[in-house]
N, C-alpha and C. Protein backbone atom coordinates (compact mmCIF):
# COMPACT_ATOMS: atom_id res chain seq x y z
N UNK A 1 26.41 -2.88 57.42
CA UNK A 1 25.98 -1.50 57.44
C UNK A 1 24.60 -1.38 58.06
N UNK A 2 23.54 -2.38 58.07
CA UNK A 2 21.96 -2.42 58.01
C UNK A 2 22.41 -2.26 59.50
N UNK A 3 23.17 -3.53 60.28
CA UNK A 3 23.20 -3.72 61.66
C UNK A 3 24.07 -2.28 62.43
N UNK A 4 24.58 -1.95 61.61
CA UNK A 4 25.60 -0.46 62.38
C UNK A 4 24.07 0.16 62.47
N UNK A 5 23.43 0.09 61.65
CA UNK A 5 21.80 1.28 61.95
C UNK A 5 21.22 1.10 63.06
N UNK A 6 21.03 -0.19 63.39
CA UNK A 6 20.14 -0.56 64.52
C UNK A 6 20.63 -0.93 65.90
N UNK A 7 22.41 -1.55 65.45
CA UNK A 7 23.40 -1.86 67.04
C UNK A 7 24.12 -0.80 67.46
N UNK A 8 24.70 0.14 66.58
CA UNK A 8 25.77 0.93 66.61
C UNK A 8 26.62 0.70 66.73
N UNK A 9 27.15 -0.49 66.04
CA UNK A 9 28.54 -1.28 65.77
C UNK A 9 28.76 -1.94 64.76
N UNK A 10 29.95 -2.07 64.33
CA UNK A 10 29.75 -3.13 62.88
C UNK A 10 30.54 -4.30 62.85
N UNK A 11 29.60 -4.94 62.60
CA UNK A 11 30.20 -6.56 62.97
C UNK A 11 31.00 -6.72 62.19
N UNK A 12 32.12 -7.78 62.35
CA UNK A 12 32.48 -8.49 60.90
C UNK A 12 32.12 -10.08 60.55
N UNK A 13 32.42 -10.45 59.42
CA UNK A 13 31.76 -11.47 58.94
C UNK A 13 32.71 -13.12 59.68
N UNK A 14 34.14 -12.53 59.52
CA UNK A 14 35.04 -13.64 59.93
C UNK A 14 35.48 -12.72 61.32
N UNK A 15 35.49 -12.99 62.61
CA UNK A 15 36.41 -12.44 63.86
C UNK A 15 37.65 -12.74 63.53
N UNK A 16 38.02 -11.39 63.58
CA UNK A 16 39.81 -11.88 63.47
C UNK A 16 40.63 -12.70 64.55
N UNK A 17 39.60 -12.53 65.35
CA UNK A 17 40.20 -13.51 67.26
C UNK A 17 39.93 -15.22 67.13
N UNK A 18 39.82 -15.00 65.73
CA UNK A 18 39.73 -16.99 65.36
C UNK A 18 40.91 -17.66 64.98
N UNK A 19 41.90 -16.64 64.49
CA UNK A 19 43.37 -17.23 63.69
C UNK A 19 44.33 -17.44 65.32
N UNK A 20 43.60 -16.96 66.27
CA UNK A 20 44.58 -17.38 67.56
C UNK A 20 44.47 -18.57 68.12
N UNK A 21 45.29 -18.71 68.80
CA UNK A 21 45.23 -20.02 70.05
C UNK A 21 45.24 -21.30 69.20
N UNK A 22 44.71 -22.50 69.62
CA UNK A 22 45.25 -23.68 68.94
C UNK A 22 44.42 -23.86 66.79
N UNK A 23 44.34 -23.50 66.46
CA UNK A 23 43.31 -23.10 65.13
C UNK A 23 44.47 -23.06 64.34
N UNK A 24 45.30 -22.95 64.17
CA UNK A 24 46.53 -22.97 63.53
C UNK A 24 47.15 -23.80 63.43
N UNK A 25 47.54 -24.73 64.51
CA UNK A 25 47.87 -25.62 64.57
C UNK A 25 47.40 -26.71 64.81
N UNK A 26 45.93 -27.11 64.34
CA UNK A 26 44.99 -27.52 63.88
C UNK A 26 45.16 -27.51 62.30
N UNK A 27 45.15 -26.53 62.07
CA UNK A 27 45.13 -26.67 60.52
C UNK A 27 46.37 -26.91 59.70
N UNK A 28 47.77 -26.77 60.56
CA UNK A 28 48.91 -27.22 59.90
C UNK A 28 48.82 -28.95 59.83
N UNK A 29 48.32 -29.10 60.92
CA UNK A 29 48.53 -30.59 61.08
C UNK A 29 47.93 -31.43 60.19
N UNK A 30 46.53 -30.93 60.03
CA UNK A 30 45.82 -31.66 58.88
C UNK A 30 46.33 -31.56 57.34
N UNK A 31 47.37 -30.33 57.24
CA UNK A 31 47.78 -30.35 55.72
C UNK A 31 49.24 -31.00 55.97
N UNK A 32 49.65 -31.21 56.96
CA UNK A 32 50.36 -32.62 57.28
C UNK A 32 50.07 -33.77 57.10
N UNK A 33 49.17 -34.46 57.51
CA UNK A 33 48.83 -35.50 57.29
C UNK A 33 48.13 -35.58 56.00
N UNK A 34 47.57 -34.32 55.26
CA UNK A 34 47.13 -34.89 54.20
C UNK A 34 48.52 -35.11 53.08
N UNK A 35 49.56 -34.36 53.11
CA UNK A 35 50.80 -34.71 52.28
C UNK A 35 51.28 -36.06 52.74
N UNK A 36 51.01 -36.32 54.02
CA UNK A 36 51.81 -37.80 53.99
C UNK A 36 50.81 -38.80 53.25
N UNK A 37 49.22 -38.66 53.37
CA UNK A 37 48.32 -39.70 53.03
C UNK A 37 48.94 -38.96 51.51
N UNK A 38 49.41 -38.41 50.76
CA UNK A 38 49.13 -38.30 49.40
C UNK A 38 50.60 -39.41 49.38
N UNK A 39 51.71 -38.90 50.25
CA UNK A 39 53.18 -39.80 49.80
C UNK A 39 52.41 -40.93 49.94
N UNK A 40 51.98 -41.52 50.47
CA UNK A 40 51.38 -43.09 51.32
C UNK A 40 50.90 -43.67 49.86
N UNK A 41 49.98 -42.71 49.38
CA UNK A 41 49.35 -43.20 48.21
C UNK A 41 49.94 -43.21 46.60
N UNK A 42 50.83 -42.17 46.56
CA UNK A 42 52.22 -42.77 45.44
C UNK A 42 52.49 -43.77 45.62
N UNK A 43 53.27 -44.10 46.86
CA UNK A 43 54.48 -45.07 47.22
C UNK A 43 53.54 -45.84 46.96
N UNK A 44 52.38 -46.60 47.27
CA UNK A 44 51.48 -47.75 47.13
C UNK A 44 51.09 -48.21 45.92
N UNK A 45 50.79 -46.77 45.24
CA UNK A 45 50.60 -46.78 43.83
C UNK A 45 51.62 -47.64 42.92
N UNK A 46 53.10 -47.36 43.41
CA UNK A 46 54.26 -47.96 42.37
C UNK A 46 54.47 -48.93 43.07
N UNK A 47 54.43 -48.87 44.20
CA UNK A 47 54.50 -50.75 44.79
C UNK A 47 53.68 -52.12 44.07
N UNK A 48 52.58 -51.49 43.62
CA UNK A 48 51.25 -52.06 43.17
C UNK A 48 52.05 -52.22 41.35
N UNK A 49 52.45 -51.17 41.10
CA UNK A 49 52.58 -51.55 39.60
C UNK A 49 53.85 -52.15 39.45
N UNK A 50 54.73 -52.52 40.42
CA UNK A 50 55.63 -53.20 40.60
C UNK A 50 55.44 -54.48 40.55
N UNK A 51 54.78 -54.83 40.87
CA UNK A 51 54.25 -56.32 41.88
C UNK A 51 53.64 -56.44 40.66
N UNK A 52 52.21 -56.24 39.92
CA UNK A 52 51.74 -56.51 39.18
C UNK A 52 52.76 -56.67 37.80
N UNK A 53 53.79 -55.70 37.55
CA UNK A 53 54.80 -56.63 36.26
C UNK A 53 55.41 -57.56 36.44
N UNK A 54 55.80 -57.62 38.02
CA UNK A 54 56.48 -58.73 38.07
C UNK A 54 55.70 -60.30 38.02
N UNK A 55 54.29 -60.14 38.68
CA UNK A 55 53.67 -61.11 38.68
C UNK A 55 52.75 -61.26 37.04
N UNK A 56 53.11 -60.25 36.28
CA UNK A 56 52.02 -60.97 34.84
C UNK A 56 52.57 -61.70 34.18
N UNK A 57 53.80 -61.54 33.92
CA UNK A 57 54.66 -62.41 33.19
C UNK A 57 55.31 -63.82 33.32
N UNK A 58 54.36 -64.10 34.40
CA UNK A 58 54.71 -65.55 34.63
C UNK A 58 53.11 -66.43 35.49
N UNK A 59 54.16 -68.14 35.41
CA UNK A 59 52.87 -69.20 35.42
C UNK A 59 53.69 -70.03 36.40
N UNK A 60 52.75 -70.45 37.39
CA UNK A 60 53.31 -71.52 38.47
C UNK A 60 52.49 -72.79 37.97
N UNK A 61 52.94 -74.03 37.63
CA UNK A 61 52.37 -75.00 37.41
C UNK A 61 52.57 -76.36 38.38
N UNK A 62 51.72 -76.95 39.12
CA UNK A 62 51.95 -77.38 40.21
C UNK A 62 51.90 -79.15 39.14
N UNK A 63 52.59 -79.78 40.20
CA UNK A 63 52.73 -81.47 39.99
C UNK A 63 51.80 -81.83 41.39
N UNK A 64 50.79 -82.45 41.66
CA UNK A 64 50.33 -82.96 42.73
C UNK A 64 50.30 -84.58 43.01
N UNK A 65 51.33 -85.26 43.33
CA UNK A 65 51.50 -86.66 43.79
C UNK A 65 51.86 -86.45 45.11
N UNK A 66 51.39 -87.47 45.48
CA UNK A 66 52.34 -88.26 47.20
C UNK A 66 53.21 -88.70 47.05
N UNK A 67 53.68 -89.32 46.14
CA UNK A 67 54.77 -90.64 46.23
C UNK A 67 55.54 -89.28 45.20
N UNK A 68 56.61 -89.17 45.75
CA UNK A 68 58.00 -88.58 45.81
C UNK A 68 58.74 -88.51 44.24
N UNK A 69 59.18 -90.02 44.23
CA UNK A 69 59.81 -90.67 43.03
C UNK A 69 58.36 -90.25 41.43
N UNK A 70 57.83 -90.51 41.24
CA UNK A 70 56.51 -90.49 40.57
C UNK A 70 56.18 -88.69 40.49
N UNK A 71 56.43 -87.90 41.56
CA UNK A 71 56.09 -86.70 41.18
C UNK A 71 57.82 -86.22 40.71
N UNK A 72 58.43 -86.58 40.76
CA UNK A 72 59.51 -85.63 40.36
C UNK A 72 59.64 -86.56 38.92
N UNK A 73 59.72 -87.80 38.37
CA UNK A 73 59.23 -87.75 36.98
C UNK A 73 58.12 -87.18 36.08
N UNK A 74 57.24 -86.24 36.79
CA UNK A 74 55.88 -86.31 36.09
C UNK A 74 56.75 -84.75 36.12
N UNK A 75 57.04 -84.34 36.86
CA UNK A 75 57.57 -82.16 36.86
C UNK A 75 58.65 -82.67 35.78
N UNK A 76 59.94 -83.66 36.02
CA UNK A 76 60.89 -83.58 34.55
C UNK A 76 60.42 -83.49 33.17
N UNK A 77 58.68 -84.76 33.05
CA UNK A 77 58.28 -84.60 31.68
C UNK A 77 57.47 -83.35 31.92
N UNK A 78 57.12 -83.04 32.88
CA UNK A 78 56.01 -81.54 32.21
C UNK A 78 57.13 -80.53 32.08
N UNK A 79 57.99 -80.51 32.50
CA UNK A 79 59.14 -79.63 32.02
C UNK A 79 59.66 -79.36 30.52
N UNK A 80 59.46 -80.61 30.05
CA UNK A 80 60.11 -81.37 28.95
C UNK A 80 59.04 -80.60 28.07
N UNK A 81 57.90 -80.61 28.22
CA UNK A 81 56.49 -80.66 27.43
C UNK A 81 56.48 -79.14 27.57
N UNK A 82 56.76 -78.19 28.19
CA UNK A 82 56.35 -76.31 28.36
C UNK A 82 57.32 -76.02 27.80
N UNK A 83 58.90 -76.70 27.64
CA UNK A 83 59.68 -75.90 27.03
C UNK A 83 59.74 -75.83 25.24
N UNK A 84 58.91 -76.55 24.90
CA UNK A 84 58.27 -76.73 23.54
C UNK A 84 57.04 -76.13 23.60
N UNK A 85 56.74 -75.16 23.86
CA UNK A 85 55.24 -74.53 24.07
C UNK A 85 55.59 -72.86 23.96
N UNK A 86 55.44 -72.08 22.65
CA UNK A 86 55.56 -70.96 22.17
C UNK A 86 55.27 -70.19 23.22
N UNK A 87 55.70 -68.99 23.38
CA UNK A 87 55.53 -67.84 24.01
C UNK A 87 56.41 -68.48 25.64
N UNK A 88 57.19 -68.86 25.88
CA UNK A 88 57.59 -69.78 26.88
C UNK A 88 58.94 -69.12 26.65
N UNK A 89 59.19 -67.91 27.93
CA UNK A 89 60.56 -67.21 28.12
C UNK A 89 61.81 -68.07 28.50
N UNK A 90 61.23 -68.91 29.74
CA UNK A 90 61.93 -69.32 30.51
C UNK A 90 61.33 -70.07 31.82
N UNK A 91 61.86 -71.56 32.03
CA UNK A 91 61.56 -72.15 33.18
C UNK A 91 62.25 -72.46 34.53
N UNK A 92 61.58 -72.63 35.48
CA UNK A 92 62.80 -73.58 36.20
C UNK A 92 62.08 -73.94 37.65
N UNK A 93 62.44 -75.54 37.42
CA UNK A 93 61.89 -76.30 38.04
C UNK A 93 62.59 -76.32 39.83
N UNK A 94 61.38 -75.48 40.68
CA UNK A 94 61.64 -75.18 42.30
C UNK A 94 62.29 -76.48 42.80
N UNK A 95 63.75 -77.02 43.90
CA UNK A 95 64.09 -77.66 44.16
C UNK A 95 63.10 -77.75 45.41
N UNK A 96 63.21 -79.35 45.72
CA UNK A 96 62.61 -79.58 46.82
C UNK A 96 62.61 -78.73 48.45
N UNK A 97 64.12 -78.70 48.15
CA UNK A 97 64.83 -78.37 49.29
C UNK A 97 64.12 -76.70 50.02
N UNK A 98 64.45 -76.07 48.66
CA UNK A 98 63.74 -74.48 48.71
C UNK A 98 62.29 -74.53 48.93
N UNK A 99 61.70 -75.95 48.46
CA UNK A 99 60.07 -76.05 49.25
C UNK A 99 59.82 -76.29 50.29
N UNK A 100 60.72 -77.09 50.77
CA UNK A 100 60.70 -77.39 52.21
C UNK A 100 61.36 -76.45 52.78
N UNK A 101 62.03 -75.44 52.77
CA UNK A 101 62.25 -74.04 53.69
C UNK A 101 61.37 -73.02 53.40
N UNK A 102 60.27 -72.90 52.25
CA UNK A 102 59.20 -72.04 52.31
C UNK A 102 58.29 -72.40 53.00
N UNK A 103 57.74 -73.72 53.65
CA UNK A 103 56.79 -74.28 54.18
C UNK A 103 57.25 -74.59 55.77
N UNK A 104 58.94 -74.31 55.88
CA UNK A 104 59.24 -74.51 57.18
C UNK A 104 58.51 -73.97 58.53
N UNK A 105 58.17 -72.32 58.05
CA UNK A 105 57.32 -71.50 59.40
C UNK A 105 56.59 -71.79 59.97
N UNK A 106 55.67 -72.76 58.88
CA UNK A 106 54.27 -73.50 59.15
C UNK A 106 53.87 -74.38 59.56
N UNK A 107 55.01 -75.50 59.22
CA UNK A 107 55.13 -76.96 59.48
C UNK A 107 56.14 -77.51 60.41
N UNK A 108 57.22 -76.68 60.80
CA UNK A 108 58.08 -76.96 61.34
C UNK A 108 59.36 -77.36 61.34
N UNK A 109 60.53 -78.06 61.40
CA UNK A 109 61.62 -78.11 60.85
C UNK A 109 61.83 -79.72 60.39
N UNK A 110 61.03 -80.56 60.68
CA UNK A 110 60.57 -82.20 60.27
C UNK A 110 60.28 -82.35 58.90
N UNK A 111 60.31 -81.53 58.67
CA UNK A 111 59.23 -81.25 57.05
C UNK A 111 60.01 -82.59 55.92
N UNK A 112 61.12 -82.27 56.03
CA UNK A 112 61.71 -82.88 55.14
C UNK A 112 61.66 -84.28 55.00
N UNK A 113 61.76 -84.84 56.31
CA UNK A 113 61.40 -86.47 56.73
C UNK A 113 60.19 -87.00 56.12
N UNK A 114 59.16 -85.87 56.32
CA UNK A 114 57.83 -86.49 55.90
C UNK A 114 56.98 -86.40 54.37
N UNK A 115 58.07 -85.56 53.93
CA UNK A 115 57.53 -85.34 52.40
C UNK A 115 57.27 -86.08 51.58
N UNK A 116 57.84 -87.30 51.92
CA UNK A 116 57.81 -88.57 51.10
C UNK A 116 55.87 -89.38 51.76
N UNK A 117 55.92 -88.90 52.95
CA UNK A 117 55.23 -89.70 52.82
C UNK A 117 53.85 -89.35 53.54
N UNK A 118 54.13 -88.56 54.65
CA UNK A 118 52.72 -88.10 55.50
C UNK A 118 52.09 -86.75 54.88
N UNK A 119 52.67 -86.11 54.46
CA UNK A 119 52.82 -84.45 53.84
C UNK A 119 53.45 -84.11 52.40
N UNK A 120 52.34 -84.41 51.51
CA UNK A 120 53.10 -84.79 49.75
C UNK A 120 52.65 -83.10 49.71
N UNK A 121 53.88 -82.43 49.15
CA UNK A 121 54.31 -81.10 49.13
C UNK A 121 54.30 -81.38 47.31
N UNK A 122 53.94 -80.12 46.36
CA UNK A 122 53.77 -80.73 45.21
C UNK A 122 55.27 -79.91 44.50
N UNK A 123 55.38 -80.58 43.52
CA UNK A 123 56.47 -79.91 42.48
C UNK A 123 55.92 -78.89 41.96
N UNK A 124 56.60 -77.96 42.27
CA UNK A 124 56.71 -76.42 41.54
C UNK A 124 57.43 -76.15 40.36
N UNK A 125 56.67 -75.61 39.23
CA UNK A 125 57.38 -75.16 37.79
C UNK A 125 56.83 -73.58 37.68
N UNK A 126 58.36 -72.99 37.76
CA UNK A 126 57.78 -71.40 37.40
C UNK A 126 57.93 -71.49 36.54
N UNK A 127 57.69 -70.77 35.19
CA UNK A 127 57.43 -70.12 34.21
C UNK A 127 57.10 -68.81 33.90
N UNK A 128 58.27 -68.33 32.98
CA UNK A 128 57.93 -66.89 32.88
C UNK A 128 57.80 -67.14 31.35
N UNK A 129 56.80 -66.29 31.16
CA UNK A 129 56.21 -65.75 29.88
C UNK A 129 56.72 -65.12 28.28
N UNK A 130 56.87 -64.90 27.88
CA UNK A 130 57.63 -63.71 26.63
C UNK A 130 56.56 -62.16 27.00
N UNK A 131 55.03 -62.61 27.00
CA UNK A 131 54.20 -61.77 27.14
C UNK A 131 53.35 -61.63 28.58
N UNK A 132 52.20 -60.69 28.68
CA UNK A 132 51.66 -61.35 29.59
C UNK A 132 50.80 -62.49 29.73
N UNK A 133 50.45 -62.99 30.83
CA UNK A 133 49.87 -64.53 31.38
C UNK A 133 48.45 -64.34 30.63
């Protein structure tokens, strides 16, 4: 009103000639992408609490020998020894075989030849829990 006194016109505060041309679609896009960053961040959210139940409830206990014969008696008695150990759901002792195809990507497809003797790969005991770890 002050400026109608002195310009002889009256401004407005927002131009209505701003909701045209690309400003719109500018602003759809960003409440686009902010609904996907919100899906992004659910989905991550339950991925995360997924992973984390599955991983509390259990114990990897490694055997570390070279010599072959000697580590797979030492994983039978530590086997022997956790399944007498309270709160102890359930075990089971990783076959070699399934170690040597988890380590294949890395090492190559020889793996198996040398386990005995250049590349001592250790015995794996999972263990799952009653509770958490």
């Amino acid at each position: 009103m002050v400026r109608r006194l002195f310009t002889g016109r009256d401004t407005e505060l927002i131009p209505q000639g701003r909701m045209s041309g690309p400003m719109p679609w500018v602003i759809a896009i960003m409440v686009a992408m902010t609904a996907i960053a919100l899906a992004a961040g659910l989905a991550l959210g339950n991925a995360v609490s997924s992973a984390k139940a599955e991983i509390e409830g259990g114990v990897t206990v490694q055997i570390i020998e070279p010599r072959a014969d000697i580590r797979q008696k030492e994983a039978e008695s530590a086997v022997a020894a956790i399944k007498t150990m309270p709160g102890v759901a359930g075990l089971r002792l990783v076959p070699q075989a399934e170690l040597d195809a988890l380590i294949e990507p890395w090492l190559g497809t020889g793996i198996a030849n040398a386990t005995g003797s250049a590349i001592p790969v250790p015995s794996l005991i999972d263990v799952r829990l009653k509770g958490p770890a």
